[in-house]
Protein backbone atom coordinates (compact mmCIF):
# COMPACT_ATOMS: atom_id res chain seq x y z
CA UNK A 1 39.06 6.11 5.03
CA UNK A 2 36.06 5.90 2.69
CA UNK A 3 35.59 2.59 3.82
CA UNK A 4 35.54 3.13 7.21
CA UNK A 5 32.93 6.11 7.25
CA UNK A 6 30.34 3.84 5.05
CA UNK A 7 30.92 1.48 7.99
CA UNK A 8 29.46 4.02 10.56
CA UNK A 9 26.96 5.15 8.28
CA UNK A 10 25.80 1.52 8.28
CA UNK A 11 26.46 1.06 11.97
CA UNK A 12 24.26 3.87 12.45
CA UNK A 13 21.33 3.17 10.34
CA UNK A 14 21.13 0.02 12.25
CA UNK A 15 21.46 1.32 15.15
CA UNK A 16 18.51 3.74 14.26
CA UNK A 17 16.48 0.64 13.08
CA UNK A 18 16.90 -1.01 16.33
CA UNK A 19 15.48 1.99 18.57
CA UNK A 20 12.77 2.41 16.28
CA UNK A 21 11.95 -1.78 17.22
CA UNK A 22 12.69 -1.49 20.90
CA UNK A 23 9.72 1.69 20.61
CA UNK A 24 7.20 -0.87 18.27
CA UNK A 25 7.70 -3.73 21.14
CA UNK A 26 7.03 -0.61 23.70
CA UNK A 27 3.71 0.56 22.01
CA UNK A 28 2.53 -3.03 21.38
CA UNK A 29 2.89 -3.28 25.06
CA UNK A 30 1.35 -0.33 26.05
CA UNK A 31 -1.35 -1.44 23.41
CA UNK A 32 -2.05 -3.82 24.87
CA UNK A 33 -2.11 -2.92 28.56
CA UNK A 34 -5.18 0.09 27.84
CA UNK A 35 -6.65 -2.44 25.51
CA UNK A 36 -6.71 -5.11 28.61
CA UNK A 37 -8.46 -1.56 30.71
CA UNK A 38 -10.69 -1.14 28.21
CA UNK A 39 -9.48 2.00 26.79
CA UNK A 40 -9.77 1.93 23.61
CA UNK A 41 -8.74 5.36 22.38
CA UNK A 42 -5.27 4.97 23.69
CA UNK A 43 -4.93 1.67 22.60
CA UNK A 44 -5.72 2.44 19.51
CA UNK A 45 -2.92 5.76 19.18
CA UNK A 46 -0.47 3.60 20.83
CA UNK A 47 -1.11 0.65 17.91
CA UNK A 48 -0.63 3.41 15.35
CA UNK A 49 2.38 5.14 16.98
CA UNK A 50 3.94 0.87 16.84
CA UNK A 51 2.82 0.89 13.33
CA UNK A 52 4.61 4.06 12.33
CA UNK A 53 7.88 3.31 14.29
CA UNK A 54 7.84 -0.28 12.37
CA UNK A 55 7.53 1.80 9.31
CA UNK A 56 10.30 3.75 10.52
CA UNK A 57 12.63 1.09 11.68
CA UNK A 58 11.90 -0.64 8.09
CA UNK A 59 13.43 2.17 6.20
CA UNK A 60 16.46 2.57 8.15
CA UNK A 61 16.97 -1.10 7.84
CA UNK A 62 16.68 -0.85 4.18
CA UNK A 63 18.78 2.23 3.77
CA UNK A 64 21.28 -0.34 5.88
CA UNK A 65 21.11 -2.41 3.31
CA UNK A 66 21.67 -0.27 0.55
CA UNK A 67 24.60 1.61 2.02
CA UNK A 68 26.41 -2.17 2.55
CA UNK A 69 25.01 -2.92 -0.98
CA UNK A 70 27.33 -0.06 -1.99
CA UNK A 71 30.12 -1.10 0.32
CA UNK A 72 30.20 -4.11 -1.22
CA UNK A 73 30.67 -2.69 -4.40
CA UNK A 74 33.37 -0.13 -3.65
CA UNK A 75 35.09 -3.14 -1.93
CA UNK A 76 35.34 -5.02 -5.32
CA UNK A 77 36.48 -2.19 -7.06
């Protein structure tokens, strides 16, 4: 039973990662679109909101890791 709750907890931590890269690819594109219009304010906010959702989606890809780090582990024990 262990084994199978690590498994969602890694499930979900990727799942988590992958939400925060569909919302980078979505401010990139917004980015880009009020960069194209010239505004440069939003632009700007919607780089740093992709910046700090790649952050984000970084760190729940490496707490993926680590959790099947561990899983691996328990699995050889």
């Amino acid at each position: 039973m262990l084994n199978q709750n690590l498994s969602d907890k890694i499930i979900e931590l990727r799942r988590l990662s992958a939400e925060y890269y569909q919302k980078v690819a979505w401010n990139q594109l917004l980015a880009l679109d009020n960069y194209r219009e010239n505004n440069f304010l939003a632009a700007e906010r919607f780089a740093q909101l992709s910046f700090e959702d790649q952050m984000n989606a970084m760190e729940y890809a490496e707490l993926a890791d680590a959790e099947f780090d561990l899983h691996l582990e328990l699995e050889f024990e």
